[in-house]
N, C-alpha and C. Protein backbone atom coordinates (compact mmCIF):
# COMPACT_ATOMS: atom_id res chain seq x y z
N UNK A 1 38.49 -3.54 0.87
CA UNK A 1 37.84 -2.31 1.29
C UNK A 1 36.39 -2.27 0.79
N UNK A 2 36.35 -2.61 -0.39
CA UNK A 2 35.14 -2.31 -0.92
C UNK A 2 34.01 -3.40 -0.17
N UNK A 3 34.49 -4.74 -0.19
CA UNK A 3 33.76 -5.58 0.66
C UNK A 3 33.58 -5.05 2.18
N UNK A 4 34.16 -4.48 2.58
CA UNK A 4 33.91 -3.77 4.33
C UNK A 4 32.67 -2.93 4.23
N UNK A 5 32.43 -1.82 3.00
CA UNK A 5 31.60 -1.02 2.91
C UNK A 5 30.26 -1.62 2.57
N UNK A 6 30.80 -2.42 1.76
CA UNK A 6 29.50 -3.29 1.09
C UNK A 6 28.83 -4.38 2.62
N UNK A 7 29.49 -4.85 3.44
CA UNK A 7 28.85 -5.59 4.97
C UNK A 7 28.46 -3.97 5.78
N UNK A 8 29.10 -3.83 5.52
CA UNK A 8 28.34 -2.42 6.74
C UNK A 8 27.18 -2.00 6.25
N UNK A 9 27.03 -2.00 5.18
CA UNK A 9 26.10 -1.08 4.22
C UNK A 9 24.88 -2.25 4.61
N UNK A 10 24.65 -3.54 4.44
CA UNK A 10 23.72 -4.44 4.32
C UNK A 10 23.69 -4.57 6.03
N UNK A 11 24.71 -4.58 6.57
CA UNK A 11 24.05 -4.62 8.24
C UNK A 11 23.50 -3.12 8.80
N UNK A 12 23.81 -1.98 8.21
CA UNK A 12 23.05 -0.94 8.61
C UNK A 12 21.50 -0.96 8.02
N UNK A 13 21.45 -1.48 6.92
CA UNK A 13 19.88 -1.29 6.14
C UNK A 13 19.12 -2.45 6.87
N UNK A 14 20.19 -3.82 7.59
CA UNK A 14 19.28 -4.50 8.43
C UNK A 14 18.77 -4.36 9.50
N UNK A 15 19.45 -3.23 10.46
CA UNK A 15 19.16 -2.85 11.47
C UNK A 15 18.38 -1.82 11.92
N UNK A 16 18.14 -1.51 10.08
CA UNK A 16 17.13 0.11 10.52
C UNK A 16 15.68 -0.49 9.44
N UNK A 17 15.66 -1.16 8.45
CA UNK A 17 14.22 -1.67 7.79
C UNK A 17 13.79 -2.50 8.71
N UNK A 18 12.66 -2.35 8.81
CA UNK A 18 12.16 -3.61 9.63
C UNK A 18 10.50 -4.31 8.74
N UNK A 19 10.03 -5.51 8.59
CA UNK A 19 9.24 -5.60 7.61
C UNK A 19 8.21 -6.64 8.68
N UNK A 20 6.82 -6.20 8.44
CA UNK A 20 5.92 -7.20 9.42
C UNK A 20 6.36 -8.55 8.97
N UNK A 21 5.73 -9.57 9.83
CA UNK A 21 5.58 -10.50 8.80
C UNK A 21 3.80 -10.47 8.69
N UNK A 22 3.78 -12.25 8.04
CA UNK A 22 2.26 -12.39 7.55
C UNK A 22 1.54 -12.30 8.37
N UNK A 23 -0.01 -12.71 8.56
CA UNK A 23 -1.08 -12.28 9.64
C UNK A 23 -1.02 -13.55 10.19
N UNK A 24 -1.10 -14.21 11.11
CA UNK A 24 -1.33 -15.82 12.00
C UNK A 24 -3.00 -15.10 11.35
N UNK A 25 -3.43 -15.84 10.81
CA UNK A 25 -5.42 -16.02 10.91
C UNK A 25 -6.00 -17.20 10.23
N UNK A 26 -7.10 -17.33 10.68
CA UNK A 26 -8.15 -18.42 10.17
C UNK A 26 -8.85 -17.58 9.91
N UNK A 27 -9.56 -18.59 8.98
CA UNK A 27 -11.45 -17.84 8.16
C UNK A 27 -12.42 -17.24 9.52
N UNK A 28 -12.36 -18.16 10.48
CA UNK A 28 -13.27 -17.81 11.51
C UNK A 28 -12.62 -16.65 12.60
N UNK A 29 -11.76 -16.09 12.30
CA UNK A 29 -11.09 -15.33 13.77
C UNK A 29 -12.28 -14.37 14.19
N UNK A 30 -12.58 -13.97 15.14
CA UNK A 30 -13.87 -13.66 15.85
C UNK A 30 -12.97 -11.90 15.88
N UNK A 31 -11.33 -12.06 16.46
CA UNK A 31 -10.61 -10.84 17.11
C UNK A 31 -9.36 -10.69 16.55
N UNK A 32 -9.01 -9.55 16.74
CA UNK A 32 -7.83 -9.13 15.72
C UNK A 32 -6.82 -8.60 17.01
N UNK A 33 -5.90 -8.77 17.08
CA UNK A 33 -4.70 -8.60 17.91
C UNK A 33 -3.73 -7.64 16.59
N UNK A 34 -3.43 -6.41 16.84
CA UNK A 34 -2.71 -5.87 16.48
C UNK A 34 -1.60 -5.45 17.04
N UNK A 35 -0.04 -5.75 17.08
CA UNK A 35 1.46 -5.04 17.72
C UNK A 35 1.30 -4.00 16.74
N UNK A 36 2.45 -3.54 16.97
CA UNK A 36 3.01 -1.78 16.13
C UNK A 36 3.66 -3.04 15.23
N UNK A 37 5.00 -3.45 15.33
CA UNK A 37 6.12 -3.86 14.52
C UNK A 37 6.88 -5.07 15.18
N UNK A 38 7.48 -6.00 14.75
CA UNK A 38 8.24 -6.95 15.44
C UNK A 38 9.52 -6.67 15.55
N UNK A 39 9.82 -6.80 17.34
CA UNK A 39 11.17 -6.32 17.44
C UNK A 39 11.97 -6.77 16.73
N UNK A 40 13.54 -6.35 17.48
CA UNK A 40 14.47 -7.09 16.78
C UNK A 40 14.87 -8.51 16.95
N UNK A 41 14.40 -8.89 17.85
CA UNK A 41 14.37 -10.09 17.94
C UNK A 41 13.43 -11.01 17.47
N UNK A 42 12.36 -10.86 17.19
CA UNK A 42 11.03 -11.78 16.58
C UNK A 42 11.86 -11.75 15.64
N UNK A 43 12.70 -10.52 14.74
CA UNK A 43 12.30 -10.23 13.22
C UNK A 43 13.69 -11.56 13.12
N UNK A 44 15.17 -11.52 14.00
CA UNK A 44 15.80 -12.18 13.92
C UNK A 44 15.44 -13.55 14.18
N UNK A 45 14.51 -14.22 14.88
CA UNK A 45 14.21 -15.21 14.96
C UNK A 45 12.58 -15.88 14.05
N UNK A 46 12.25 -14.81 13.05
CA UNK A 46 11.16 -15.09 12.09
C UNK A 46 9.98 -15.64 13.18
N UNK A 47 9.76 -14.73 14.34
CA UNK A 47 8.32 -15.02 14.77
C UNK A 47 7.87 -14.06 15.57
N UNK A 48 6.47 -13.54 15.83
CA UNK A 48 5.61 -12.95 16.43
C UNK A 48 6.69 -12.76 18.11
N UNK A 49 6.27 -12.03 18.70
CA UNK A 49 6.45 -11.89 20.27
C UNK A 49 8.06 -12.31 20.43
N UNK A 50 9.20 -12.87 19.57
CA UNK A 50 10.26 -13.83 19.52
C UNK A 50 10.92 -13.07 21.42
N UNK A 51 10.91 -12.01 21.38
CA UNK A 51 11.83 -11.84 22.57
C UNK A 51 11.38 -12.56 23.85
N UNK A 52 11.92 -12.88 24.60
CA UNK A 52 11.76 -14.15 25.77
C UNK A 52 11.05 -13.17 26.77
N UNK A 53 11.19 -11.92 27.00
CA UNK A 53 10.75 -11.02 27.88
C UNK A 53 9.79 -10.26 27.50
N UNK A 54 9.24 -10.41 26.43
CA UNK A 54 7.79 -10.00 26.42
C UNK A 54 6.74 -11.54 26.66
N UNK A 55 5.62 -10.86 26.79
CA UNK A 55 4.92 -11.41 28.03
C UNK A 55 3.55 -12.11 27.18
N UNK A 56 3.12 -11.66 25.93
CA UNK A 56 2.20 -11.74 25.11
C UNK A 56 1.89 -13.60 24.83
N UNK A 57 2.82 -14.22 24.92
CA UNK A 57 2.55 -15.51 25.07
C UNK A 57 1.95 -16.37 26.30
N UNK A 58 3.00 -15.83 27.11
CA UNK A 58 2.73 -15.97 28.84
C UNK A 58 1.31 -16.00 28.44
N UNK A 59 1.12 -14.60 28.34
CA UNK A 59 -0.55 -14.37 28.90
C UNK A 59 -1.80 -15.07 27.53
N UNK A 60 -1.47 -15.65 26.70
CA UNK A 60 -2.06 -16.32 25.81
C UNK A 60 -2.24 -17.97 26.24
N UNK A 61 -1.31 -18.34 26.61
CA UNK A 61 -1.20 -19.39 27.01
C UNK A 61 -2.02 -19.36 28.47
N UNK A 62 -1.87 -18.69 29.63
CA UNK A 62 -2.44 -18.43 30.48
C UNK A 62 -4.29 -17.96 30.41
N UNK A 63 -4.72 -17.13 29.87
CA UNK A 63 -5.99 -16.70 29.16
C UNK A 63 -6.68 -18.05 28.98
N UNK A 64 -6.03 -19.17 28.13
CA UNK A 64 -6.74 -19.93 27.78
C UNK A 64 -6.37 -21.26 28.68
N UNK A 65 -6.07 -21.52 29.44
CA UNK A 65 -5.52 -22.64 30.59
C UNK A 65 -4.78 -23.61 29.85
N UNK A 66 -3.74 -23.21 28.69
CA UNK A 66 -3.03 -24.31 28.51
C UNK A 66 -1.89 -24.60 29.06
N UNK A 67 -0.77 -25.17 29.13
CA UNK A 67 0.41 -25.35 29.75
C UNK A 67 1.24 -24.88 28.42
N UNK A 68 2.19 -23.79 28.74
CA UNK A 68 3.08 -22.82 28.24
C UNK A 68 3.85 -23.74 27.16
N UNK A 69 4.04 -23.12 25.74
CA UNK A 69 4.68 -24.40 25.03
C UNK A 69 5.96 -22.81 24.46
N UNK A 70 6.80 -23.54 23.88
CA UNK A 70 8.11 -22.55 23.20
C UNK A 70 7.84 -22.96 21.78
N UNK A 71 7.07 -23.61 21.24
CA UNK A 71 7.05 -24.63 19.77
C UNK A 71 6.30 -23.03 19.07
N UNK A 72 6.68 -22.68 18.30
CA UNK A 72 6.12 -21.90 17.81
C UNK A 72 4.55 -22.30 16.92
N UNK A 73 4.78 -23.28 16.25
CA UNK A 73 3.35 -23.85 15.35
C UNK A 73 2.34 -24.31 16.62
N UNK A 74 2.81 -24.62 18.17
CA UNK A 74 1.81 -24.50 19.02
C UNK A 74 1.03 -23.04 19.28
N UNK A 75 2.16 -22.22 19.58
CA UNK A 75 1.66 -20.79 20.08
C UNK A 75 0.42 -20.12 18.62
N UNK A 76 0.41 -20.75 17.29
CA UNK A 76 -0.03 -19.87 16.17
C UNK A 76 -1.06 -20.74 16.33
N UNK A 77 -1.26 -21.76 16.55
CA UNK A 77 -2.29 -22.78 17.05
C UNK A 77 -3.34 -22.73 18.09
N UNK A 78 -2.93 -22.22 18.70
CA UNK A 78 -3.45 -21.55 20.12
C UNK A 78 -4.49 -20.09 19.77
N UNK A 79 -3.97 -19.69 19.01
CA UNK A 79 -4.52 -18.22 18.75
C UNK A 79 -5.62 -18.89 18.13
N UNK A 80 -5.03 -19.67 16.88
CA UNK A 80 -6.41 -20.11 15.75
C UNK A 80 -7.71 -20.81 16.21
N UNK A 81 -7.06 -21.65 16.90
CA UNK A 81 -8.13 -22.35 17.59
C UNK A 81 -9.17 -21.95 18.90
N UNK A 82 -8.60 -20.59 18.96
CA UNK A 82 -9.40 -19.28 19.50
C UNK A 82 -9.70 -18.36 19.33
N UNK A 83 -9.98 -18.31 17.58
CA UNK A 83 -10.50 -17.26 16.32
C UNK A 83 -9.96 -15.78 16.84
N UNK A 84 -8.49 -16.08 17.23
CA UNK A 84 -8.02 -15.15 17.50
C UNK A 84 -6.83 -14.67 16.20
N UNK A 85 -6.82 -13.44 15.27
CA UNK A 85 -6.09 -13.34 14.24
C UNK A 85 -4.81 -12.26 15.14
N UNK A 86 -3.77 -12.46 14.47
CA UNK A 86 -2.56 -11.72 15.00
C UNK A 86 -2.05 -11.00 13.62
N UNK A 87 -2.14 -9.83 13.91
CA UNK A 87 -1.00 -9.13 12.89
C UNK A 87 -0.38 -7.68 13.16
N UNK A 88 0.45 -6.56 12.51
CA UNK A 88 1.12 -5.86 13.06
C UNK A 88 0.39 -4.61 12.45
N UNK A 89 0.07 -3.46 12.83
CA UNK A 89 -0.49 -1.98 12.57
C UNK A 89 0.71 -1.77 11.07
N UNK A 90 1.66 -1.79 11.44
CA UNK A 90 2.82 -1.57 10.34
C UNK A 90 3.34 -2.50 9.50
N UNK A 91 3.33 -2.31 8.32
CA UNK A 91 4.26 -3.44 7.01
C UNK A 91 5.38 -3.05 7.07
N UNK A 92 6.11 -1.74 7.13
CA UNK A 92 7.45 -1.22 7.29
C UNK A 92 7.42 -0.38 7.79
N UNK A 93 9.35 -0.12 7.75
CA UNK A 93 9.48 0.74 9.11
C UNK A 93 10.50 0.63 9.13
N UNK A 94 11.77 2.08 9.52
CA UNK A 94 12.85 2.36 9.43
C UNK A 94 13.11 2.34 11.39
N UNK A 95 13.53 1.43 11.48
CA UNK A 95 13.83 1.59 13.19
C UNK A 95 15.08 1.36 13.72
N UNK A 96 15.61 1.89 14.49
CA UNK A 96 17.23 1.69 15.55
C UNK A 96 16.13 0.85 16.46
N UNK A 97 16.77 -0.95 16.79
CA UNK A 97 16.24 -1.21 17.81
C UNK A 97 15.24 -1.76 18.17
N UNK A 98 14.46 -1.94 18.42
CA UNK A 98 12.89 -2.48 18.96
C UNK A 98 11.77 -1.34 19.73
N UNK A 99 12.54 -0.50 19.76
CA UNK A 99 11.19 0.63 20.63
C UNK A 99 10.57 1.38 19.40
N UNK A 100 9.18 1.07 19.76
CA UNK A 100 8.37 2.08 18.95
C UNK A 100 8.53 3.33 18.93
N UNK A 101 9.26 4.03 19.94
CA UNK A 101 9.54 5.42 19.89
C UNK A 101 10.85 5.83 18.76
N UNK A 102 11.14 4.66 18.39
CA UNK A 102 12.11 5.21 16.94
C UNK A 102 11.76 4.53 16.08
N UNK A 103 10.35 4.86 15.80
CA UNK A 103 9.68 3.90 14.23
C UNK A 103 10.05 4.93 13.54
N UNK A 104 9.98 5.28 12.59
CA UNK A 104 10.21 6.39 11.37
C UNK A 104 9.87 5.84 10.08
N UNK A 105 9.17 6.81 8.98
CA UNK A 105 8.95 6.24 7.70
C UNK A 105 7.72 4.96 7.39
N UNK A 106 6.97 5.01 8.26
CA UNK A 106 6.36 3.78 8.17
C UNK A 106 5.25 3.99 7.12
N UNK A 107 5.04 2.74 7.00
CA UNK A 107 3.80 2.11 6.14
C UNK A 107 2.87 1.21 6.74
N UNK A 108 1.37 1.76 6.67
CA UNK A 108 0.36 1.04 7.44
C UNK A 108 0.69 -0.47 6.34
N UNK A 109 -0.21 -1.91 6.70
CA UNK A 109 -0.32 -3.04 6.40
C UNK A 109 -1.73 -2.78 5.42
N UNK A 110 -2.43 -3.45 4.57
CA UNK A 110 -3.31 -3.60 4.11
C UNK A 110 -4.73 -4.03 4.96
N UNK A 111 -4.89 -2.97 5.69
CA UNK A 111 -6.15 -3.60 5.84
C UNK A 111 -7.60 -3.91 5.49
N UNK A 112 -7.45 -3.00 4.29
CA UNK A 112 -8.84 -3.21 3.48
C UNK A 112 -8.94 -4.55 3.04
N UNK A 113 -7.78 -5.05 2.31
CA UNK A 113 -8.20 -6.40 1.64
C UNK A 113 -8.05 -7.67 2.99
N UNK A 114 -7.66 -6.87 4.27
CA UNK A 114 -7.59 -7.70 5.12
C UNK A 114 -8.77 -7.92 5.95
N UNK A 115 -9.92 -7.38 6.53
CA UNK A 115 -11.03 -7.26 7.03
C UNK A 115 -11.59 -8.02 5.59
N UNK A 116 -11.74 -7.89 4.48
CA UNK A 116 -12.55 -8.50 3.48
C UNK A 116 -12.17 -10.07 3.63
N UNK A 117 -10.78 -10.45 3.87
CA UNK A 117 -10.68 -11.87 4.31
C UNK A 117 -11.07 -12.54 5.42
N UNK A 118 -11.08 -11.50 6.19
CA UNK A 118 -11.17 -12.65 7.67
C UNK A 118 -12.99 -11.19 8.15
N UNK A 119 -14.05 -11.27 7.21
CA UNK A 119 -14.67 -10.72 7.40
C UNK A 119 -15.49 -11.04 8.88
N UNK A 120 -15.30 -11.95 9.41
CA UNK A 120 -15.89 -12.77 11.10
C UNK A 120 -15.28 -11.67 12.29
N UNK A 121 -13.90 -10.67 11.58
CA UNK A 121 -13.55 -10.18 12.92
C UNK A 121 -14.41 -9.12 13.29
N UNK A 122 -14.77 -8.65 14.74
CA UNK A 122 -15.46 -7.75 15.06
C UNK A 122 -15.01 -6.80 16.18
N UNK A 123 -13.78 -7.47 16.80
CA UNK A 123 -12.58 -6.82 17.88
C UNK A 123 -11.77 -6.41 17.31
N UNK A 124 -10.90 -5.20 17.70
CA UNK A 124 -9.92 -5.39 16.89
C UNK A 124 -9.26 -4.85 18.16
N UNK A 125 -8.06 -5.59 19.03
CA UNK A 125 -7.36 -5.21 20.10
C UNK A 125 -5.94 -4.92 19.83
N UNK A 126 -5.57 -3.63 20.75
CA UNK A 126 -4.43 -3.13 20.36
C UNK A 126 -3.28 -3.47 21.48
N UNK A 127 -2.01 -3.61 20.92
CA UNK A 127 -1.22 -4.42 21.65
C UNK A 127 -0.41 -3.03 22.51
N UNK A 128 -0.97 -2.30 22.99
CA UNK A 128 0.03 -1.14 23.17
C UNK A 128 -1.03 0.23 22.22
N UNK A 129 -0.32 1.48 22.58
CA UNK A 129 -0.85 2.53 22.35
C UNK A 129 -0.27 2.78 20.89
N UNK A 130 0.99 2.56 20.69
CA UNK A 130 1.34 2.90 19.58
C UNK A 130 1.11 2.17 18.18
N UNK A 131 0.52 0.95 18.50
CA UNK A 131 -0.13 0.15 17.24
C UNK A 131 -1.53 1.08 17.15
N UNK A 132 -2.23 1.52 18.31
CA UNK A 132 -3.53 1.87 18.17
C UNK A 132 -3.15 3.72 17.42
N UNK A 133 -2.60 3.71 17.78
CA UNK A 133 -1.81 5.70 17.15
C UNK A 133 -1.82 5.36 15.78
N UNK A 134 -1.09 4.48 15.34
CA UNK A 134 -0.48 4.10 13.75
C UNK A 134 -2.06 3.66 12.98
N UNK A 135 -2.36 2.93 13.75
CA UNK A 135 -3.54 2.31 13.14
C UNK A 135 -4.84 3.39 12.89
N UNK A 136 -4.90 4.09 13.83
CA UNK A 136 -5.82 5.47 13.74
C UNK A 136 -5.65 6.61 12.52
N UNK A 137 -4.13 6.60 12.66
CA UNK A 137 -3.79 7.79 11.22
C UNK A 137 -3.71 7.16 10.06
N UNK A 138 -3.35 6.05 10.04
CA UNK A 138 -3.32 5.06 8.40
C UNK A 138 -4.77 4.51 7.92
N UNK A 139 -5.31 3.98 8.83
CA UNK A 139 -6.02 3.02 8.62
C UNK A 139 -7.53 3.68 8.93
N UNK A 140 -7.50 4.03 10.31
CA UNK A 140 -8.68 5.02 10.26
C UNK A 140 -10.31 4.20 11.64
N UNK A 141 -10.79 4.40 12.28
CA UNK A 141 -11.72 4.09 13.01
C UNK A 141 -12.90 4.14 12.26
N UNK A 142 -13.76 2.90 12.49
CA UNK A 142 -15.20 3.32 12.05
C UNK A 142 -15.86 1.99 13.02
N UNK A 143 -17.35 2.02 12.68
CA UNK A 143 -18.29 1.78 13.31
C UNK A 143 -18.47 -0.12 12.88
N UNK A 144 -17.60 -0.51 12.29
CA UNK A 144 -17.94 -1.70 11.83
C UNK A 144 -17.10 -2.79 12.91
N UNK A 145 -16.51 -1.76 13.55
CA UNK A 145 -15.54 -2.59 15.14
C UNK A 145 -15.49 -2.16 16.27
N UNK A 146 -14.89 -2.66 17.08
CA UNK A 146 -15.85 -2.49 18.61
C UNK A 146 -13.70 -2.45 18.54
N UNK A 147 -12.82 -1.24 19.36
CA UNK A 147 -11.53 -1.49 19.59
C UNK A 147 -11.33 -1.10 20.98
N UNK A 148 -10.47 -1.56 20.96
CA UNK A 148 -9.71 -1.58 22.62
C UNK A 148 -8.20 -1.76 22.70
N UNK A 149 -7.46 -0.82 23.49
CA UNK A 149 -6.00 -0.90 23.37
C UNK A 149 -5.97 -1.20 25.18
N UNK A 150 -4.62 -2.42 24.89
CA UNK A 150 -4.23 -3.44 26.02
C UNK A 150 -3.26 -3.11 25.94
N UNK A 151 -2.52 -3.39 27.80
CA UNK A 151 -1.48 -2.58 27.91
C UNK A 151 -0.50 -3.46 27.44
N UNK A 152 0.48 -2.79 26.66
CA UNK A 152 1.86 -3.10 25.99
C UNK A 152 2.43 -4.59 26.76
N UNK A 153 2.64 -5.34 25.73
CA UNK A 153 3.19 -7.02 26.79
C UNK A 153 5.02 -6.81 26.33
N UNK A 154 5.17 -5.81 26.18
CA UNK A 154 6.62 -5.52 25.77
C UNK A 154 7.32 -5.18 27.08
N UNK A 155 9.09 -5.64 27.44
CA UNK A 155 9.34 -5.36 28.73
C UNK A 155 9.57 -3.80 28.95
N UNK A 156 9.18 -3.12 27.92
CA UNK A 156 9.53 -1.93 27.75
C UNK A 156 8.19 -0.98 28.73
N UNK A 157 7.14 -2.03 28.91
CA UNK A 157 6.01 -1.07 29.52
C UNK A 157 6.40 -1.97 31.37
N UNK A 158 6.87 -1.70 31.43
CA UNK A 158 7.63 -1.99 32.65
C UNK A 158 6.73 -1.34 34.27
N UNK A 159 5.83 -0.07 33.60
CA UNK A 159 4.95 0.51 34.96
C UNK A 159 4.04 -0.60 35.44
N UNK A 160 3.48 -1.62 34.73
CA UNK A 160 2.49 -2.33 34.98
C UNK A 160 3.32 -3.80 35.11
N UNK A 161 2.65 -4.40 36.20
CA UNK A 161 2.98 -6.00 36.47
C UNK A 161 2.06 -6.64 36.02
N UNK A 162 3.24 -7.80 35.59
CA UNK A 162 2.51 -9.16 34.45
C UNK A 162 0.86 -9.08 35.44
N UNK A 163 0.80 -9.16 36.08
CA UNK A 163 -0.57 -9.30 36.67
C UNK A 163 -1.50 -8.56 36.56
N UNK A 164 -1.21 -7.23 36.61
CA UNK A 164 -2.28 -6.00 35.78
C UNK A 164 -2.59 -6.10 34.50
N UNK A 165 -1.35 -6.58 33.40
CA UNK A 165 -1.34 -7.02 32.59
C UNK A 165 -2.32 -8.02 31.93
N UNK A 166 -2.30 -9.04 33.13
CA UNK A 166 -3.43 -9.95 32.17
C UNK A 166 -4.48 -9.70 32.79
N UNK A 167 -4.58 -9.04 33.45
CA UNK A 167 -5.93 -9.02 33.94
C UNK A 167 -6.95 -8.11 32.83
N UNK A 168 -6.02 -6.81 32.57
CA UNK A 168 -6.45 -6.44 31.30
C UNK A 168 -6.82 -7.45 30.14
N UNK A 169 -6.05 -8.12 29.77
CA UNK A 169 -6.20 -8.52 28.64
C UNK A 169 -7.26 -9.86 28.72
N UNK A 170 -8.04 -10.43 29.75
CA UNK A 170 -8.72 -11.67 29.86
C UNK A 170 -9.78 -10.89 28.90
N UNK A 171 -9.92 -9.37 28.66
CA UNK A 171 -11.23 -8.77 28.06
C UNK A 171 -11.31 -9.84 26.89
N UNK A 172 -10.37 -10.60 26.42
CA UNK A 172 -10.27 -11.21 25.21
C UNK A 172 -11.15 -12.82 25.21
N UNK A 173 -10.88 -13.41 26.56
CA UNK A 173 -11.38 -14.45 26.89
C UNK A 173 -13.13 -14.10 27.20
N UNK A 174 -13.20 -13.59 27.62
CA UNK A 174 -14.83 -12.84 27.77
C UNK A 174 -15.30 -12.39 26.74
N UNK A 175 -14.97 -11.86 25.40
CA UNK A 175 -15.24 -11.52 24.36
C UNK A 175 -15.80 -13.11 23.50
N UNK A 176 -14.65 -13.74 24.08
CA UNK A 176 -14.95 -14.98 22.99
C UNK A 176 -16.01 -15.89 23.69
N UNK A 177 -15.79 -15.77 25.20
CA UNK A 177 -17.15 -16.87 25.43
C UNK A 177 -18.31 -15.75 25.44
N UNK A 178 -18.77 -14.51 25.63
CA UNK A 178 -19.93 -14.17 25.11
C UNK A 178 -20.31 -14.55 23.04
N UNK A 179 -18.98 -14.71 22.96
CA UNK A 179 -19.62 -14.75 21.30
C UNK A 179 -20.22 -15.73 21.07
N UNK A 180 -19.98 -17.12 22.02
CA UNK A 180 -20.40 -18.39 21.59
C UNK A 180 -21.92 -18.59 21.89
């Protein structure tokens, strides 16, 4: 009995904490890609975007004309080598699920000591509205970044087709060849 309570107890606290992981960045990242939180599936499979039906790779891989890889140390590769930094608006977070509409309890990520590391970024793009919401009340807007929120690559933003989708988001590819 006591062991039944004790598995329930550790699969309920797994299914409702949810914890970012680290930032994908290089010294040089030019742009900052911010999600809200990693679903439940990234978080179960220990990577960025992990669910097969969000689209955020697709269109990364696409953006930059490479041929689509599943290797994960390709996809973190891809970003770097396009001073592109990835990380999440949130460090924690009490959630049922993967929808941002049942985040609860959260905690912004560090971004003070994080802009002091990767001081090159000057974008900071939002993956969805609700990383840019979180990021606004924790963290705060100022004049030292130029931001922009892109529509959600989650299958959850379902009004817009992959094609509106990236079309939005090439702002990223144009950002980087004006920087050069």
């Amino acid at each position: 009995m006591f062991y039944d309570i004790f598995y329930n107890f550790r699969k309920f606290l797994k299914t409702m904490n949810s914890f970012s992981f680290p930032p994908i960045a290089k010294f040089n990242a030019k742009i900052l890609i911010l999600g809200t939180m990693p679903g439940k599936k990234s978080l179960e499979i220990n990577e960025y975007y992990g669910f097969k039906h969000n689209v955020f790779w697709r269109i990364m891989f696409e953006l930059f004309e490479k041929d689509f890889s599943d290797d994960y140390n390709v996809k973190k590769s891809l970003l770097k080598e396009n001073k592109i930094a990835l990380w999440d608006t949130l460090k924690f977070c009490e959630r049922k699920g993967s929808l941002d509409a049942n985040i609860k309890n959260e905690e912004a990520n560090n971004f003070k000591d994080f802009f002091y590391q990767y001081s090159d970024i000057k974008y900071v793009m939002f993956n969805g509205k609700a990383s840019y919401n979180y990021f606004k009340k924790y963290v705060g807007l100022n004049d030292n970044f130029i931001y922009r929120i892109l529509p959600s690559t989650s299958p959850a933003n379902a009004m817009k087709k992959y094609e509106d989708k990236l079309k939005e988001w090439t702002i990223i590819k144009d950002i980087l060849e004006n920087e050069r």
